[in-house]
Protein backbone atom coordinates (compact mmCIF):
# COMPACT_ATOMS: atom_id res chain seq x y z
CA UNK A 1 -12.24 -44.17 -1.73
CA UNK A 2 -10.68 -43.72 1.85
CA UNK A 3 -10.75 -40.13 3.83
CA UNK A 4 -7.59 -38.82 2.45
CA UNK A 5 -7.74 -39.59 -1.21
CA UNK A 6 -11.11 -37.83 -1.39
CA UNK A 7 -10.04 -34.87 0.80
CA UNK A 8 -6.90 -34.65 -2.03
CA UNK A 9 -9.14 -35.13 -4.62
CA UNK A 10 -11.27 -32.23 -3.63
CA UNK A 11 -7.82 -29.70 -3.12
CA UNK A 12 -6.62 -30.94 -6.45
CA UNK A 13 -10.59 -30.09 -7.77
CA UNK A 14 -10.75 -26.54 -6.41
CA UNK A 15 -6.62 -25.57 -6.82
CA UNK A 16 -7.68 -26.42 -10.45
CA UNK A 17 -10.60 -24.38 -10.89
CA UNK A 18 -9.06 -21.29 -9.20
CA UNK A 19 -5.82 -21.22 -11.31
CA UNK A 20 -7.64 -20.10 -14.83
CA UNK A 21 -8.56 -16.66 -12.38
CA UNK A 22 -5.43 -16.65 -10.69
CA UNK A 23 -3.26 -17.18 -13.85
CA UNK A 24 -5.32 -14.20 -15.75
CA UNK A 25 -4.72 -11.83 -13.01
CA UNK A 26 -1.95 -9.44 -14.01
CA UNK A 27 -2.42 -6.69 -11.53
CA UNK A 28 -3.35 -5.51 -7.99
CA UNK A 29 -4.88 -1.86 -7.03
CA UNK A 30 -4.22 -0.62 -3.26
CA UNK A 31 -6.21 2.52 -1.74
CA UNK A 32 -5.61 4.45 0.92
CA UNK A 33 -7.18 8.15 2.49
CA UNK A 34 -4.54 9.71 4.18
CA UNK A 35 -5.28 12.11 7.13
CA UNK A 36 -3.94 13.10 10.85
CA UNK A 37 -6.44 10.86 12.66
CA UNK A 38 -4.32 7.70 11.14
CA UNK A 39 -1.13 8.77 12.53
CA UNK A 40 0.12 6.87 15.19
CA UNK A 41 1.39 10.02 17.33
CA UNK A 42 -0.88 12.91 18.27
CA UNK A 43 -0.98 15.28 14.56
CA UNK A 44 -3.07 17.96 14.85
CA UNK A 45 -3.77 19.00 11.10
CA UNK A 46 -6.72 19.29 8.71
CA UNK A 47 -4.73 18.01 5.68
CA UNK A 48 -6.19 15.23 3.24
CA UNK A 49 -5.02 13.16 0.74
CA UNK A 50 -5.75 9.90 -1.30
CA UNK A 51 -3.13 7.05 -2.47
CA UNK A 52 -4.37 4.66 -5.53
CA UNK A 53 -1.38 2.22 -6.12
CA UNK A 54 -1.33 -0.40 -9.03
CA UNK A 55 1.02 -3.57 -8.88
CA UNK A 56 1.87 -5.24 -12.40
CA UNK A 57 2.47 -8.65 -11.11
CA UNK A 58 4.28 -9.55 -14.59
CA UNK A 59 7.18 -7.05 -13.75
CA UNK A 60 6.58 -6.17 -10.31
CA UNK A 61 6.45 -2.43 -10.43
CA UNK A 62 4.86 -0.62 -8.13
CA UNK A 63 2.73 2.36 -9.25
CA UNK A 64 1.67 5.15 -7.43
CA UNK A 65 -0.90 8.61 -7.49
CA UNK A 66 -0.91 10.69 -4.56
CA UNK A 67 -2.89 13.63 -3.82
CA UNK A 68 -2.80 15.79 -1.01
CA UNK A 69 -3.90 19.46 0.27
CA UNK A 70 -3.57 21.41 3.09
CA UNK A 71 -0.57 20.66 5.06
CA UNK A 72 0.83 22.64 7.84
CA UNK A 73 3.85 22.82 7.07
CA UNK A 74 6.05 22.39 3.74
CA UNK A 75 6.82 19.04 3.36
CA UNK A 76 9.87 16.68 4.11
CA UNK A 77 8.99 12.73 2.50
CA UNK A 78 6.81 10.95 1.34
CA UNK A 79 7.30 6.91 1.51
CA UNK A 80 5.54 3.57 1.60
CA UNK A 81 6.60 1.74 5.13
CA UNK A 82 6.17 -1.44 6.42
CA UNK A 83 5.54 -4.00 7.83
CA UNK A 84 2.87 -2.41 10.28
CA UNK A 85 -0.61 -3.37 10.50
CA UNK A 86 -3.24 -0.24 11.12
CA UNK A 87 -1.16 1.87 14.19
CA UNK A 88 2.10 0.59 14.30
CA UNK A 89 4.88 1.92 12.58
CA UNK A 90 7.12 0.07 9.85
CA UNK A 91 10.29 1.17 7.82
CA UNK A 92 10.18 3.15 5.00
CA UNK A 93 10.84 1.20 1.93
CA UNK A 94 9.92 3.09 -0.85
CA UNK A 95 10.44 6.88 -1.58
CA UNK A 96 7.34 8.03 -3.27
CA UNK A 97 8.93 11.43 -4.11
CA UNK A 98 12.63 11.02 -5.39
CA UNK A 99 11.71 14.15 -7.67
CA UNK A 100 9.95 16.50 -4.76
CA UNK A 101 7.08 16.47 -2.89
CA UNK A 102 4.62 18.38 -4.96
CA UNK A 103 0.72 17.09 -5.25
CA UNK A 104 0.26 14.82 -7.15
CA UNK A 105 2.81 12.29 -6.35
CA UNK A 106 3.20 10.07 -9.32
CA UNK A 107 5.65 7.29 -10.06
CA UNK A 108 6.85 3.87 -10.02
CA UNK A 109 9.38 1.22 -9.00
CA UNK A 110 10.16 -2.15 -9.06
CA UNK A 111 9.41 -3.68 -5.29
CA UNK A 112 10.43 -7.36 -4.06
CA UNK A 113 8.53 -10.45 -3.34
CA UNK A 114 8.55 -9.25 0.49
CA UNK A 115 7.19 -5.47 -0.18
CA UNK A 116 4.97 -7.76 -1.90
CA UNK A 117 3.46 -9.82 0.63
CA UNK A 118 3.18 -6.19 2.93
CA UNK A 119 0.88 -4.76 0.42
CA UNK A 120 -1.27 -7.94 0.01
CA UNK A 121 -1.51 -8.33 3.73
CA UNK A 122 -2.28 -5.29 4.15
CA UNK A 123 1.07 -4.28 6.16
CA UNK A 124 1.62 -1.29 4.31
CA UNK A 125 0.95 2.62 4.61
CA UNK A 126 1.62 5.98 2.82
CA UNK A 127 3.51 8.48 5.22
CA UNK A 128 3.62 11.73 4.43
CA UNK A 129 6.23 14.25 6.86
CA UNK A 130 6.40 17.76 6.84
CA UNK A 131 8.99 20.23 9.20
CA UNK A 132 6.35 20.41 12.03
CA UNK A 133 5.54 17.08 11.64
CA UNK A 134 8.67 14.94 11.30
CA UNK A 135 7.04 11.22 12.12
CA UNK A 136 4.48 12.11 9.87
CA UNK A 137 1.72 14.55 9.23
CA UNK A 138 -0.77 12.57 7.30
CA UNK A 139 -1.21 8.56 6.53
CA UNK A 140 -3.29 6.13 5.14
CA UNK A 141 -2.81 2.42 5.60
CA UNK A 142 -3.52 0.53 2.14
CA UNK A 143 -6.16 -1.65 1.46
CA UNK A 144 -5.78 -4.36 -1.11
CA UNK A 145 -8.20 -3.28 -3.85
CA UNK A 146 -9.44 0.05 -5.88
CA UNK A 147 -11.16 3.47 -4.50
CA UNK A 148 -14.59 2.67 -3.55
C-alpha cells in the first residue's frame, strides 16, 4: 500500500469513527459572564450578568437565559453581535429582548448557518446598552460549551 492510499485509509478510519458522536449530537450550550471590564470602550459600572444559550441543531433555534443586576442606568438593548473575536465589535444580529429588557432575558429564534459558525467559533457576544451607556454597558463574549 503506497503513501496516499494509507493516509486515505486512515481519514476514511477516523471520519468513520467520529460520525456515530457527531450524528448523536443534537445540541450546543454557549456561556458567557457579562460585565464592564469586557467592553471594548471605557464602562465604568459594577453591573453583572450571566448568558447560558442552547442551540438545537435539528431546527436551529437559538435559545437564550440572561440575567443581570445592577446597571447604571435603565436599559436600551440587549443583542447577540458578531462576528468579533474577544474586543472587537460585530453587528447585532439577534435582539435578545423583542418583549423588554427586564432580568431574566429569556427567548428564542431561529439563527442561520452563518450566526452559526459565529457562535461555534467563538465570534459571538451578549451586549447589553443602557441610556448612559449607549455602545454597551455590560458584555460577555460566548464560549462554546455550558457554565462551569
Amino acid at each position: 500500500m503506497n503513501r496516499r492510499t494509507a493516509v486515505a485509509a486512515l481519514l476514511s478510519i477516523t471520519f468513520a469513527m467520529g460520525l456515530p458522536a457527531y450524528a448523536q449530537m443534537t445540541s450546543r450550550e454557549f456561556h458567557a459572564d457579562l460585565s464592564a471590564w469586557n467592553q471594548t470602550r471605557l464602562t465604568e459600572s459594577g453591573a453583572l450578568g450571566s448568558a447560558d444559550l442552547q442551540l438545537d441543531l435539528a431546527t436551529l433555534t437559538l435559545s437564550w437565559d440572561i440575567q443581570f443586576s445592577g446597571l447604571i442606568s435603565n436599559p436600551t438593548a440587549a443583542s447577540l453581535h458578531g462576528p468579533a473575536q474577544p474586543g472587537a465589535n460585530g453587528l447585532p444580529f439577534i435582539d435578545l429582548a423583542p418583549a423588554g429588557i427586564v432580568s431574566p432575558l429569556k427567548g428564542s429564534a431561529v439563527i442561520t448557518e452563518a450566526q452559526i459558525q459565529y457562535l461555534l467559533a467563538g465570534w459571538a457576544y451578549v451586549n447589553i446598552t443602557t441610556e448612559r451607556w449607549p455602545y454597551g454597558e455590560i458584555r460577555g463574549q460566548l464560549d462554546v460549551g455550558p457554565r462551569d
